[in-house]
C-alpha atoms as a PDB file:
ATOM      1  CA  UNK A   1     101.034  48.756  83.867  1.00  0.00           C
ATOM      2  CA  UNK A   2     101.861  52.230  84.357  1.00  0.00           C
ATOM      3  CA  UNK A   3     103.408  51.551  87.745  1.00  0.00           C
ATOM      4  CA  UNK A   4     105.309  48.899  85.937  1.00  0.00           C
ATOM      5  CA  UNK A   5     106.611  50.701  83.257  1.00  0.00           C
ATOM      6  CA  UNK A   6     107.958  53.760  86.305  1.00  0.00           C
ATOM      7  CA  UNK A   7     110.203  51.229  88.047  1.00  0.00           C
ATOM      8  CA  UNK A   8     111.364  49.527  84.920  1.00  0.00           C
ATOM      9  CA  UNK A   9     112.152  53.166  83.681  1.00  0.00           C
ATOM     10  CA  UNK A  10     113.455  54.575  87.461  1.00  0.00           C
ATOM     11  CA  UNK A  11     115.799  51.164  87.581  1.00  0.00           C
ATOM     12  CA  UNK A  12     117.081  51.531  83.877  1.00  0.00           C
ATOM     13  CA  UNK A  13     118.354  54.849  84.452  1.00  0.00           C
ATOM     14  CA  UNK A  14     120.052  54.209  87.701  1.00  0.00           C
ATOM     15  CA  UNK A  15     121.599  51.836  85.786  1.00  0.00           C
ATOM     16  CA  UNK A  16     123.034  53.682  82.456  1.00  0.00           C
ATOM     17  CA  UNK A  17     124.038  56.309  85.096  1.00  0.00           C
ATOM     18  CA  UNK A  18     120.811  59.270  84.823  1.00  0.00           C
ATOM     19  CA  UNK A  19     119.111  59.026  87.317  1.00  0.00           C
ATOM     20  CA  UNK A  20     121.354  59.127  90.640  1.00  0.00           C
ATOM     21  CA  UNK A  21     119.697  59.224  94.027  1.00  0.00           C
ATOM     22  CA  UNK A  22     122.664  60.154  96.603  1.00  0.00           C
ATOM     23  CA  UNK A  23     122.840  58.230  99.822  1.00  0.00           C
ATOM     24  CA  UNK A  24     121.234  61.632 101.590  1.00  0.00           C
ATOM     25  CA  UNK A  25     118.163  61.682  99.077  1.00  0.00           C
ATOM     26  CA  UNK A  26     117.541  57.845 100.518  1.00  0.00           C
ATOM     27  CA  UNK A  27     117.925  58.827 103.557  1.00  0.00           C
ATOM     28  CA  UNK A  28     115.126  61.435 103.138  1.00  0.00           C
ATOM     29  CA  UNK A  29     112.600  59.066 101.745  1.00  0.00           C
ATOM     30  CA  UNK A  30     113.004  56.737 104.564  1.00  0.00           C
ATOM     31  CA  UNK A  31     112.497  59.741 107.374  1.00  0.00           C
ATOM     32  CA  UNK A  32     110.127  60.385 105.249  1.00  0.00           C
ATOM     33  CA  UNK A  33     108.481  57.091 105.378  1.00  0.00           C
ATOM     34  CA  UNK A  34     108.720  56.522 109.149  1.00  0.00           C
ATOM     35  CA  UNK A  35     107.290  60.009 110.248  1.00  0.00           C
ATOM     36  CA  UNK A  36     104.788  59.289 108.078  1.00  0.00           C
ATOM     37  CA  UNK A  37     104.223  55.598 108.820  1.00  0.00           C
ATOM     38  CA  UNK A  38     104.054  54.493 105.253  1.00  0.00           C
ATOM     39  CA  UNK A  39     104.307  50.682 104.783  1.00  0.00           C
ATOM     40  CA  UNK A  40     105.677  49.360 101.224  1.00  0.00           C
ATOM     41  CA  UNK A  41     106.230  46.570  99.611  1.00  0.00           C
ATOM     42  CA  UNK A  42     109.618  46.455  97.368  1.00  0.00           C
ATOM     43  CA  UNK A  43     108.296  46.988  93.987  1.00  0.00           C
ATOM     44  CA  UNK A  44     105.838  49.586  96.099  1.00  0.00           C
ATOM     45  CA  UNK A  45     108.554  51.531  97.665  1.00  0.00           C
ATOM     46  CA  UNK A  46     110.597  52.169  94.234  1.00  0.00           C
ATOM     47  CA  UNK A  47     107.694  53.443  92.541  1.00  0.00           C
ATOM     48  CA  UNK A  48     106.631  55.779  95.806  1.00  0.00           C
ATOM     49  CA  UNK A  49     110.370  56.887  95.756  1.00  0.00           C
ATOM     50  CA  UNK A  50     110.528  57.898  92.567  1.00  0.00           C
ATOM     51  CA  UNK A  51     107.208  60.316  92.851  1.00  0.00           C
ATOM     52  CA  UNK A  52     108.469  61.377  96.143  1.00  0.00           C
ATOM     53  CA  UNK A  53     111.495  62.735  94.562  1.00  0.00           C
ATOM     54  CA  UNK A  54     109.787  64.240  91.440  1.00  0.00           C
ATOM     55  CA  UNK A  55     107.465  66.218  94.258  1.00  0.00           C
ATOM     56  CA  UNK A  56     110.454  67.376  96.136  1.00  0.00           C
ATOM     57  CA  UNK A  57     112.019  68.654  92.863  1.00  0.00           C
ATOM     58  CA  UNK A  58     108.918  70.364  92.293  1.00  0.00           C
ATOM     59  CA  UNK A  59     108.826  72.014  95.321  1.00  0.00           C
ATOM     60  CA  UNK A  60     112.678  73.290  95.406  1.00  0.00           C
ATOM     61  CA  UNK A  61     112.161  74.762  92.004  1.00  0.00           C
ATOM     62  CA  UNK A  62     109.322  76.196  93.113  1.00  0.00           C
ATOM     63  CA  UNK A  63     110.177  77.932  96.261  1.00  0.00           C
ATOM     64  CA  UNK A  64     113.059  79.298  93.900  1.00  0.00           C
ATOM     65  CA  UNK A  65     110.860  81.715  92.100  1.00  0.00           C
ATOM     66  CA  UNK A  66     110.304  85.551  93.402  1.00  0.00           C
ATOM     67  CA  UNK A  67     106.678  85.975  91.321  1.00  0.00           C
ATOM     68  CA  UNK A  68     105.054  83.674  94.064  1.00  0.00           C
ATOM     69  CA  UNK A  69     103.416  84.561  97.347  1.00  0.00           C
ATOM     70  CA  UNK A  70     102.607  81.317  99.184  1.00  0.00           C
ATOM     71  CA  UNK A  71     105.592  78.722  99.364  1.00  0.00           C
ATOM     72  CA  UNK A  72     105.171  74.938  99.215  1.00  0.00           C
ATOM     73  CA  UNK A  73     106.774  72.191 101.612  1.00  0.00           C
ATOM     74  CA  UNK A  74     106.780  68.768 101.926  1.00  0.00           C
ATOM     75  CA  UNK A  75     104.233  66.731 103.992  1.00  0.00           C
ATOM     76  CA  UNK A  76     102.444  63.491 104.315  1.00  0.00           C
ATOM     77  CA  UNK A  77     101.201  63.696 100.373  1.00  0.00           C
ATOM     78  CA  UNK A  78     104.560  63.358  98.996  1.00  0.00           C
ATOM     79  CA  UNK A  79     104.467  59.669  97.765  1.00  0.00           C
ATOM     80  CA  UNK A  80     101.251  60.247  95.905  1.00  0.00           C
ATOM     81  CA  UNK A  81     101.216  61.833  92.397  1.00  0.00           C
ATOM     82  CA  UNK A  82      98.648  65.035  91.519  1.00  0.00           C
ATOM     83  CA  UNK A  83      96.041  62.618  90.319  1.00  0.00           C
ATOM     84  CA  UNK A  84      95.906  60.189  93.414  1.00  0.00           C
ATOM     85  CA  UNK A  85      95.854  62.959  96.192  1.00  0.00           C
ATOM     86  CA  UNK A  86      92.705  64.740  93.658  1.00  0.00           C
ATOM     87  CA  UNK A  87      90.963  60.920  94.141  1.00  0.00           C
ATOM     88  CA  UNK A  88      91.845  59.928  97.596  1.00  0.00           C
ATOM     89  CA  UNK A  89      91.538  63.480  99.184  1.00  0.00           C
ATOM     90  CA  UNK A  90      89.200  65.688  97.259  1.00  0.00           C
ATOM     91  CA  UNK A  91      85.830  64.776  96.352  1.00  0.00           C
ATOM     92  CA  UNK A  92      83.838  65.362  93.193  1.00  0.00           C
ATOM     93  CA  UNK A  93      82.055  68.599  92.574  1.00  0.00           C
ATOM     94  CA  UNK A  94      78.423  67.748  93.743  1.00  0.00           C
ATOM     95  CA  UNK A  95      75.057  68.721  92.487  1.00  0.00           C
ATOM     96  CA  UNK A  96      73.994  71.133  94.939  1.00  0.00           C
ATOM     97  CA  UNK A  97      70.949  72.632  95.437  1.00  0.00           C
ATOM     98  CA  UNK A  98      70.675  76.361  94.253  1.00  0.00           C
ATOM     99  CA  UNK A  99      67.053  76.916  95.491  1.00  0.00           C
ATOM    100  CA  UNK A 100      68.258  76.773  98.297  1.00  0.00           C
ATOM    101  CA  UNK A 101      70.798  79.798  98.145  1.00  0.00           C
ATOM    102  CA  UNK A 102      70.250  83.458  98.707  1.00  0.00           C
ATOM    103  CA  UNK A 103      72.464  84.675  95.988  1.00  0.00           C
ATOM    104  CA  UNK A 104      70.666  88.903  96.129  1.00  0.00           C
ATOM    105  CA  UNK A 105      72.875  89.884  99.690  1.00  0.00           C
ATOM    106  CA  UNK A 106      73.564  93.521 100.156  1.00  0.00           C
ATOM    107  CA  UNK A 107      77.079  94.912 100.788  1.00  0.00           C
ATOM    108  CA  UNK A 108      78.030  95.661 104.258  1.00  0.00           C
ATOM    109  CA  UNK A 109      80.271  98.414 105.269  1.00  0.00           C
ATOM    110  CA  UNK A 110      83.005  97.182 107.917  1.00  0.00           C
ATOM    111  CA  UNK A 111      83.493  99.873 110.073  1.00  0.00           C
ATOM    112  CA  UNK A 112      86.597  99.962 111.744  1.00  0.00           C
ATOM    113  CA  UNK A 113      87.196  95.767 110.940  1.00  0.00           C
ATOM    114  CA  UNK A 114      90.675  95.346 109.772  1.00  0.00           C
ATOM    115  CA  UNK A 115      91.390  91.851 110.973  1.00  0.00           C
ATOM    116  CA  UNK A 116      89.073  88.818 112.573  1.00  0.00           C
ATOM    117  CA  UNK A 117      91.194  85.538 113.510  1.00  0.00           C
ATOM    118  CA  UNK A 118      89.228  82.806 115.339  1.00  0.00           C
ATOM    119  CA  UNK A 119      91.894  79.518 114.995  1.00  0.00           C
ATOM    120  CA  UNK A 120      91.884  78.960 118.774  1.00  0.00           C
ATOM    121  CA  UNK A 121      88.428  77.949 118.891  1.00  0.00           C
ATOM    122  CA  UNK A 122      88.655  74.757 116.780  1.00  0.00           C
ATOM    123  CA  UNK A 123      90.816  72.401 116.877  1.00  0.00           C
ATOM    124  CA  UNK A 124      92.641  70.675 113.359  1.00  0.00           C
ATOM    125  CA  UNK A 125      91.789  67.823 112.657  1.00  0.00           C
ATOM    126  CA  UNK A 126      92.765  64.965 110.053  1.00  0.00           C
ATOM    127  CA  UNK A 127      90.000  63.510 108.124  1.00  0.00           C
ATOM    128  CA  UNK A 128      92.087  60.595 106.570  1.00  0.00           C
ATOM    129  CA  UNK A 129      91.132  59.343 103.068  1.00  0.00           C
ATOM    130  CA  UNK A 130      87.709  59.493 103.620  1.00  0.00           C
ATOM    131  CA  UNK A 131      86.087  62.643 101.665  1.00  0.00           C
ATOM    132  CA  UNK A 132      84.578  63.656 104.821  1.00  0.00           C
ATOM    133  CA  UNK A 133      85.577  67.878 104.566  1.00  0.00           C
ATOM    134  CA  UNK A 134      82.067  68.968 104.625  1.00  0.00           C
ATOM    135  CA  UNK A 135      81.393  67.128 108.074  1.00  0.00           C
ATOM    136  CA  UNK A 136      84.134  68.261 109.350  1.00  0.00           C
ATOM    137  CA  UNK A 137      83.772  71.906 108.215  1.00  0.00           C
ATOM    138  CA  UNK A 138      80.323  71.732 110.040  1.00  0.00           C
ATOM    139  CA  UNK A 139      81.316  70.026 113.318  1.00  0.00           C
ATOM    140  CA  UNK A 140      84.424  72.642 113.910  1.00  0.00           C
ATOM    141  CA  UNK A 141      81.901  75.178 112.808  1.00  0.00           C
ATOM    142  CA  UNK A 142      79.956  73.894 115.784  1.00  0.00           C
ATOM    143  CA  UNK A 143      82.831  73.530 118.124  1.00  0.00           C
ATOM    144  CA  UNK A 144      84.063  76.820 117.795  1.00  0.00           C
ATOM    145  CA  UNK A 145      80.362  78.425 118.074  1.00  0.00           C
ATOM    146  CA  UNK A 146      79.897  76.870 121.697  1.00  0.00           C
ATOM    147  CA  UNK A 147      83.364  78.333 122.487  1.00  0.00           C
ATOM    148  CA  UNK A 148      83.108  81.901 121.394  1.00  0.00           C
ATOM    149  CA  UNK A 149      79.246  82.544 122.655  1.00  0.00           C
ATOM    150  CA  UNK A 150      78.844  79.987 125.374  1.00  0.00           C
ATOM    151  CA  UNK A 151      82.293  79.262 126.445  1.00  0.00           C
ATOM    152  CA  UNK A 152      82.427  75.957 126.147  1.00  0.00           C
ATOM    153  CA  UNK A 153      85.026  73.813 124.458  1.00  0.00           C
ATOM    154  CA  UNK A 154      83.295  70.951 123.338  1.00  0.00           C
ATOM    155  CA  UNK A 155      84.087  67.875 120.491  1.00  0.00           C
ATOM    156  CA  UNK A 156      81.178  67.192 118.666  1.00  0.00           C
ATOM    157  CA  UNK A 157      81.052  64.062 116.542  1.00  0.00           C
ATOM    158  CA  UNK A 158      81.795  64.011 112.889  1.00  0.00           C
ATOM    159  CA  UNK A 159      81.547  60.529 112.194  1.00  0.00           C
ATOM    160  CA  UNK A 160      78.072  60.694 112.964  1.00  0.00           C
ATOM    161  CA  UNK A 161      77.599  63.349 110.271  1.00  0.00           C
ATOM    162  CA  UNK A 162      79.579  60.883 107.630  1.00  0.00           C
ATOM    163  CA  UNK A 163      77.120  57.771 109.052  1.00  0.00           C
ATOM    164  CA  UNK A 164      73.558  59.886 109.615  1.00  0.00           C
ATOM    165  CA  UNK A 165      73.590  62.625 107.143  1.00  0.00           C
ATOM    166  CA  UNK A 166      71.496  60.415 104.350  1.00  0.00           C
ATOM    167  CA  UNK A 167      71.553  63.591 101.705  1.00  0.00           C
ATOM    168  CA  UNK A 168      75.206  63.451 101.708  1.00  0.00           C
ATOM    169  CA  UNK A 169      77.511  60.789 100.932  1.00  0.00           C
ATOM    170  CA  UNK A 170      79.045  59.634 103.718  1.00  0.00           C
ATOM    171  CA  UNK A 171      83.212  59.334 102.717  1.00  0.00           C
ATOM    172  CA  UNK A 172      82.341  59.586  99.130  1.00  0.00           C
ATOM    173  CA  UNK A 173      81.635  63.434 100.107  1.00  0.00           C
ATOM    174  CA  UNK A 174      78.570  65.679 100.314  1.00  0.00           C
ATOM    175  CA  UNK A 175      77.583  69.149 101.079  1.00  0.00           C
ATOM    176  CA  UNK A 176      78.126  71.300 104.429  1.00  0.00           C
ATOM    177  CA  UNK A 177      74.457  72.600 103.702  1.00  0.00           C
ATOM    178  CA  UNK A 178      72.731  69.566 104.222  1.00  0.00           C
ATOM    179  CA  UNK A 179      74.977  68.699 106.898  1.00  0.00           C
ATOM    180  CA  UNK A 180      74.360  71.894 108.668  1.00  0.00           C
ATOM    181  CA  UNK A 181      70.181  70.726 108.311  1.00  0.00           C
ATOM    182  CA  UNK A 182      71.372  67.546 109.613  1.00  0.00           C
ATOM    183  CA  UNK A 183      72.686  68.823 113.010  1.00  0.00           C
ATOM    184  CA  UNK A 184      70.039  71.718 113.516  1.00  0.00           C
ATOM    185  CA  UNK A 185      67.325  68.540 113.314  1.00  0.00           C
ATOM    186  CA  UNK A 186      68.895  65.888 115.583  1.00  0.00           C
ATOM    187  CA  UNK A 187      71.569  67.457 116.941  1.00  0.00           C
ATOM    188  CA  UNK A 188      74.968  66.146 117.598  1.00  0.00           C
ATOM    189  CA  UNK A 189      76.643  63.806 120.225  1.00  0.00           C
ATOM    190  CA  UNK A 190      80.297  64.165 121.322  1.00  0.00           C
ATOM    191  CA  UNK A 191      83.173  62.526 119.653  1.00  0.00           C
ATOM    192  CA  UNK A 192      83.770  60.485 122.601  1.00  0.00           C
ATOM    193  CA  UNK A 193      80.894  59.276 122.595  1.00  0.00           C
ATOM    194  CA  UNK A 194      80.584  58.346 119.009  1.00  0.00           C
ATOM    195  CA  UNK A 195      84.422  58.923 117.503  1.00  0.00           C
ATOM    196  CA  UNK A 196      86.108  59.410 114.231  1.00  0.00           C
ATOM    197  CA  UNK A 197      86.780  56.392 112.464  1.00  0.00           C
ATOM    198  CA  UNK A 198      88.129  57.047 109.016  1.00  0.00           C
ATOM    199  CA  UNK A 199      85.454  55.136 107.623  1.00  0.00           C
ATOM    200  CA  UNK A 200      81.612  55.115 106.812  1.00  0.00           C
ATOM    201  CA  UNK A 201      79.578  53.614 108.959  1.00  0.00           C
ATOM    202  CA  UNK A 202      75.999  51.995 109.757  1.00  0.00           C
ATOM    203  CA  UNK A 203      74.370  55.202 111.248  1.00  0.00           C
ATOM    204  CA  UNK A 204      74.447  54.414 115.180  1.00  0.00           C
ATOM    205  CA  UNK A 205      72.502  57.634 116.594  1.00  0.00           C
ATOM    206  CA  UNK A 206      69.429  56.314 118.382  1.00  0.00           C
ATOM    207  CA  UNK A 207      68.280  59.386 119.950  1.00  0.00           C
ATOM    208  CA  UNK A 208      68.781  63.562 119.739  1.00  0.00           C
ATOM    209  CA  UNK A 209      72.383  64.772 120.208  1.00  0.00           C
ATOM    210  CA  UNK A 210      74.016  66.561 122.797  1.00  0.00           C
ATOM    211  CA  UNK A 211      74.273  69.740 120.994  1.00  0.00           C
ATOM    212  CA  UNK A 212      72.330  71.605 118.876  1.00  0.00           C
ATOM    213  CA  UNK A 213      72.018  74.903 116.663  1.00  0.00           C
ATOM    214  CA  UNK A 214      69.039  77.298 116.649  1.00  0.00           C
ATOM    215  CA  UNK A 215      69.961  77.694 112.957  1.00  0.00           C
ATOM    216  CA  UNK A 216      71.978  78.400 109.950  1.00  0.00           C
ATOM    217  CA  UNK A 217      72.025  80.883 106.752  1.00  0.00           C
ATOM    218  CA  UNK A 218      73.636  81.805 103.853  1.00  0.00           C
ATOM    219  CA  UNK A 219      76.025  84.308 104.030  1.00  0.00           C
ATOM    220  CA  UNK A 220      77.889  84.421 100.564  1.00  0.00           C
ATOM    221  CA  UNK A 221      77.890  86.468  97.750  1.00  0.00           C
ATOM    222  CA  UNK A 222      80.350  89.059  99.097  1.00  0.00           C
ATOM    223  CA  UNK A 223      83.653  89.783 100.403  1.00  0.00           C
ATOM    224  CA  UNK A 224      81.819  91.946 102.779  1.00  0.00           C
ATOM    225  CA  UNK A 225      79.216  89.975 103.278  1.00  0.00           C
ATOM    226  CA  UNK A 226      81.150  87.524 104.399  1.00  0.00           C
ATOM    227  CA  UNK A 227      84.215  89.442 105.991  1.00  0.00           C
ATOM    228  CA  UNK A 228      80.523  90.540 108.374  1.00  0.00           C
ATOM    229  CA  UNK A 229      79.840  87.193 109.135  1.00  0.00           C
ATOM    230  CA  UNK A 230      83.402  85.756 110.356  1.00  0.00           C
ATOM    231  CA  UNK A 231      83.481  89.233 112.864  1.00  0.00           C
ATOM    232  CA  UNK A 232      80.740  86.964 114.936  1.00  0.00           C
ATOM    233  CA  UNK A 233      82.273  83.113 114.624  1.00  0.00           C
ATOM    234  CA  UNK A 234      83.953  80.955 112.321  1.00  0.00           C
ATOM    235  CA  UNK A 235      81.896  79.980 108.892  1.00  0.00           C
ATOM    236  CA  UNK A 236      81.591  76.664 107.026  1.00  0.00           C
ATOM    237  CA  UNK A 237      82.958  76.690 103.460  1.00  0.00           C
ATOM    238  CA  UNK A 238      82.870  75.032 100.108  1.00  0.00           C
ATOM    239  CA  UNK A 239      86.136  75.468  98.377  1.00  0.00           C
ATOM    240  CA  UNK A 240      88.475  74.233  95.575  1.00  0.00           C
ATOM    241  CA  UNK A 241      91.611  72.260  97.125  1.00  0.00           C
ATOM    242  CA  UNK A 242      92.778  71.164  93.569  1.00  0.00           C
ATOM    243  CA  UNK A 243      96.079  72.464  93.980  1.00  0.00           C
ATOM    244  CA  UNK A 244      96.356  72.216  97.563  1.00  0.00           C
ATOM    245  CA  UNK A 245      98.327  69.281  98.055  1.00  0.00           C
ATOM    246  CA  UNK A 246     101.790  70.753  98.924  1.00  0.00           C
ATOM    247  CA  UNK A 247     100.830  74.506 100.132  1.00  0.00           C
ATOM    248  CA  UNK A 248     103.239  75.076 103.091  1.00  0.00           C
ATOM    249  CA  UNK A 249     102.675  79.275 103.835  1.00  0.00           C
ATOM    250  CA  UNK A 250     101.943  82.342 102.710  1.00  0.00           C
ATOM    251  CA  UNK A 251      98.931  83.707 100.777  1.00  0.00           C
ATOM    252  CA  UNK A 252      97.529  81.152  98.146  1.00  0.00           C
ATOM    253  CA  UNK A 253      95.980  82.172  94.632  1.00  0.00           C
ATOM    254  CA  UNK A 254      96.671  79.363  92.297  1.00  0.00           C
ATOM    255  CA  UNK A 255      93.097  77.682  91.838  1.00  0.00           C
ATOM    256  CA  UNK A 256      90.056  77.410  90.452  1.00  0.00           C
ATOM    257  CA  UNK A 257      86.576  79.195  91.806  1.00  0.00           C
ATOM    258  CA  UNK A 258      83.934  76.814  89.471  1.00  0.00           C
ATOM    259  CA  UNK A 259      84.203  73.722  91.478  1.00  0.00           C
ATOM    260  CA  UNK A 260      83.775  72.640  94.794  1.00  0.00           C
ATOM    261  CA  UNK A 261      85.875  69.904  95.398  1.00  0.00           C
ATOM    262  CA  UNK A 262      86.460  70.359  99.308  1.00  0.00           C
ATOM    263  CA  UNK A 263      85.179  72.124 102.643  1.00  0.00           C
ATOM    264  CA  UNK A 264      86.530  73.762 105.086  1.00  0.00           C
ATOM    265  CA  UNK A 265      85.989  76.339 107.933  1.00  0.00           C
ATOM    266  CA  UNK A 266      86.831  79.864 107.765  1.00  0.00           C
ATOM    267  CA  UNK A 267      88.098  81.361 111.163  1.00  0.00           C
ATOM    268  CA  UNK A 268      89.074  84.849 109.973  1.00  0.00           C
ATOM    269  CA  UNK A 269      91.142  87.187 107.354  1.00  0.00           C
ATOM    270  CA  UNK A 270      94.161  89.784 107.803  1.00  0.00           C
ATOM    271  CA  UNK A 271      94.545  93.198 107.721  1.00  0.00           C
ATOM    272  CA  UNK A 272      94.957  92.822 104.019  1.00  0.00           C
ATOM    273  CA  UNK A 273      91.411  91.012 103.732  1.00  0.00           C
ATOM    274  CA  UNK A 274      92.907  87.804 102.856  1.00  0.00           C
ATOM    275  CA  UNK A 275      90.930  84.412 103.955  1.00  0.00           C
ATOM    276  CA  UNK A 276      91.963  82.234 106.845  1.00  0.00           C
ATOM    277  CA  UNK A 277      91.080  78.865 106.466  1.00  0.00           C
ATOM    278  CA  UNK A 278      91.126  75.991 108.959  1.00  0.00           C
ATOM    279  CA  UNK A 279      91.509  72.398 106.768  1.00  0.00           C
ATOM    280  CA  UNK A 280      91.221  68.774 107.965  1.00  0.00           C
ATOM    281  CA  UNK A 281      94.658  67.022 106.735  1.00  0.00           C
ATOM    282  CA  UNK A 282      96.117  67.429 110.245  1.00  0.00           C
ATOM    283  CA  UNK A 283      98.592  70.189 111.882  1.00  0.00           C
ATOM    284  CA  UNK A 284     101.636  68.910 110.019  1.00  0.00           C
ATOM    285  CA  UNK A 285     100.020  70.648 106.937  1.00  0.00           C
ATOM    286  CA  UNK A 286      99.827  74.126 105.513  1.00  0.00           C
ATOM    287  CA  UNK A 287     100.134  76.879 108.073  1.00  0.00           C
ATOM    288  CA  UNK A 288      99.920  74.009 111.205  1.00  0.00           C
ATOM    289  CA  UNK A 289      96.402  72.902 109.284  1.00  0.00           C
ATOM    290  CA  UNK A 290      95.295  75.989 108.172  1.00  0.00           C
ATOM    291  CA  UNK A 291      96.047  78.290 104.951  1.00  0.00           C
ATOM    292  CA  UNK A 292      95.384  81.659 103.831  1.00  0.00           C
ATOM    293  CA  UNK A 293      93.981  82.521 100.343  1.00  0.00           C
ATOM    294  CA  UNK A 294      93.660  85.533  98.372  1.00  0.00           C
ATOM    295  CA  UNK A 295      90.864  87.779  99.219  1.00  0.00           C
ATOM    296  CA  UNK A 296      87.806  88.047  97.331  1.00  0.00           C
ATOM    297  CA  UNK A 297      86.275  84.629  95.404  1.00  0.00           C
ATOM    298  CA  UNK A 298      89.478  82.449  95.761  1.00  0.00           C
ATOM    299  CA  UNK A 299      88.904  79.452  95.559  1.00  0.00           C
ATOM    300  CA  UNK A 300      85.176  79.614  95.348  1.00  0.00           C
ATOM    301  CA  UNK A 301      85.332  80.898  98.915  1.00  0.00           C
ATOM    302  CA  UNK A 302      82.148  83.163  98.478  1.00  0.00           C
ATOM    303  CA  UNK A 303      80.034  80.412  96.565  1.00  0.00           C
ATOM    304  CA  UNK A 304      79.196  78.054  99.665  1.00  0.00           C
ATOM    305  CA  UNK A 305      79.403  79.626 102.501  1.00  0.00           C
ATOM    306  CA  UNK A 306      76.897  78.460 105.498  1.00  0.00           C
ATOM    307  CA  UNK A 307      76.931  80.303 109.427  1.00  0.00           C
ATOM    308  CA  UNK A 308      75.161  78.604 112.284  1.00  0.00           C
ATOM    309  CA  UNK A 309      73.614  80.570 114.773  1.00  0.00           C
END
């Protein structure tokens, strides 16, 4: 009903004259549409219009203002309205386990560390609509681990993370912990051996994996604490994406630090102490698939972070 009542609405007001979409506007949405290789039906493709439009309004009038630091662009979520990207990309803030967290960490003095940056050692990757961020925040974590200390580049598999890791959820999300405990135990194969398929799967790991971790802590808590732990290797994180869906650069502040609704892998801050974070929603967005936050608790940064060893 609702996405009735938008194209009656969107088709009445072309008609009285309101609402005018220039021949260049069109000619957006369709680029748009073929980069993005979007398939509509009619009715579809009027309603999708109209929110892409709205969003691209949004984002002019927002890269306008001089009291922001991060600007927003356009990318492959530009069809979908606030609500749909928060269901199809972001899962729901999970019951995790707080036994199992170290919260009393001491601070650490950072002598002489102005700047850590780790992106080479990962590649981005695009987890598709599946709610599969803290598998892949865990198998980058991995990947750029057996670069940096055993100079290796290697692809371990996420899907089987998404298919084996029974405490989590599979693509209706989960937690990087228990998918960290899940890859120190049986280890993990490669992606070409067992690739990414945007989907959950029957779990098909019959024996041990091809690589494993001696182990994994928390190291939360702390900007320090945690500044300490990314001068070593990247570090699996639990963050709040809510308002993610169109950041294009700069520093982002504009969210939430109560609720984990996403994961991601942190490869390294500035010289300013502000985050750098590697995502999974391909090189097309953010900072080519990464984005920098805030220092301190943005985000919920601090709340979930897990480093293998």
């Amino acid at each position: 009903m609702k996405q009735y009542l938008a194209i009656v609405l969107v088709t009445l007001l072309m008609t009285v004259g309101y609402y005018n979409v220039s021949e260049d506007n069109k000619s957006d949405f369709e680029v748009w549409i073929t980069q993005n290789n979007k398939f509509y039906t009619e009715t579809e493709k009027m309603y999708r219009m109209e929110i892409y439009y709205s969003n691209k309004r949004m984002i002019q009038e927002h890269n306008l203002r001089d009291d922001v630091t991060y600007k927003m662009s356009e990318n492959q979520f530009m069809a979908l309205t606030h609500e749909e990207f928060v269901d199809l990309y972001l899962q729901k803030n999970v019951n995790i386990p707080m036994d199992k967290i170290e919260v009393n960490i001491p601070e650490v003095q950072l002598e002489g560390l102005t700047a850590v940056d780790w992106r080479n050692y990962s590649t981005v990757k695009n987890q598709g609509i599946c709610h599969s961020g803290y598998a892949f925040s865990v198998s980058n974590s991995i990947e750029a681990w057996y670069g940096i200390m055993k100079y290796q580049k290697i692809y371990p598999s996420t899907q089987q993370i998404v298919d084996c890791d029974f405490n989590s959820s599979g693509c209706y999300g989960g937690y990087n912990g228990y998918a960290m405990e899940y890859a120190f135990r049986v280890g993990l194969s490669s992606n070409q051996t067992y690739p990414y398929v945007d989907r959950e799967q029957n779990c098909k790991q019959t024996r041990n994996g091809t690589y494993f971790i001696s182990g994994y802590s928390f190291v939360g808590g702390s900007q320090q604490q945690l500044q300490q732990s990314l001068s070593k290797y990247p570090v699996s994180v639990g963050i709040n994406a809510d308002n993610w869906q169109f950041y294009g650069s700069g520093v982002f502040y504009n969210c939430s630090s109560n609720a984990t609704t996403h994961y991601a892998l942190a490869v390294g801050f500035d010289n300013e102490s502000n985050w750098i974070v590697q995502n999974s929603w391909g090189s097309d967005w953010g900072e080519k698939g990464h984005i920098r936050l805030y220092q301190q608790n943005t985000c919920g940064i601090l709340n979930y972070p897990w480093q293998i060893y």
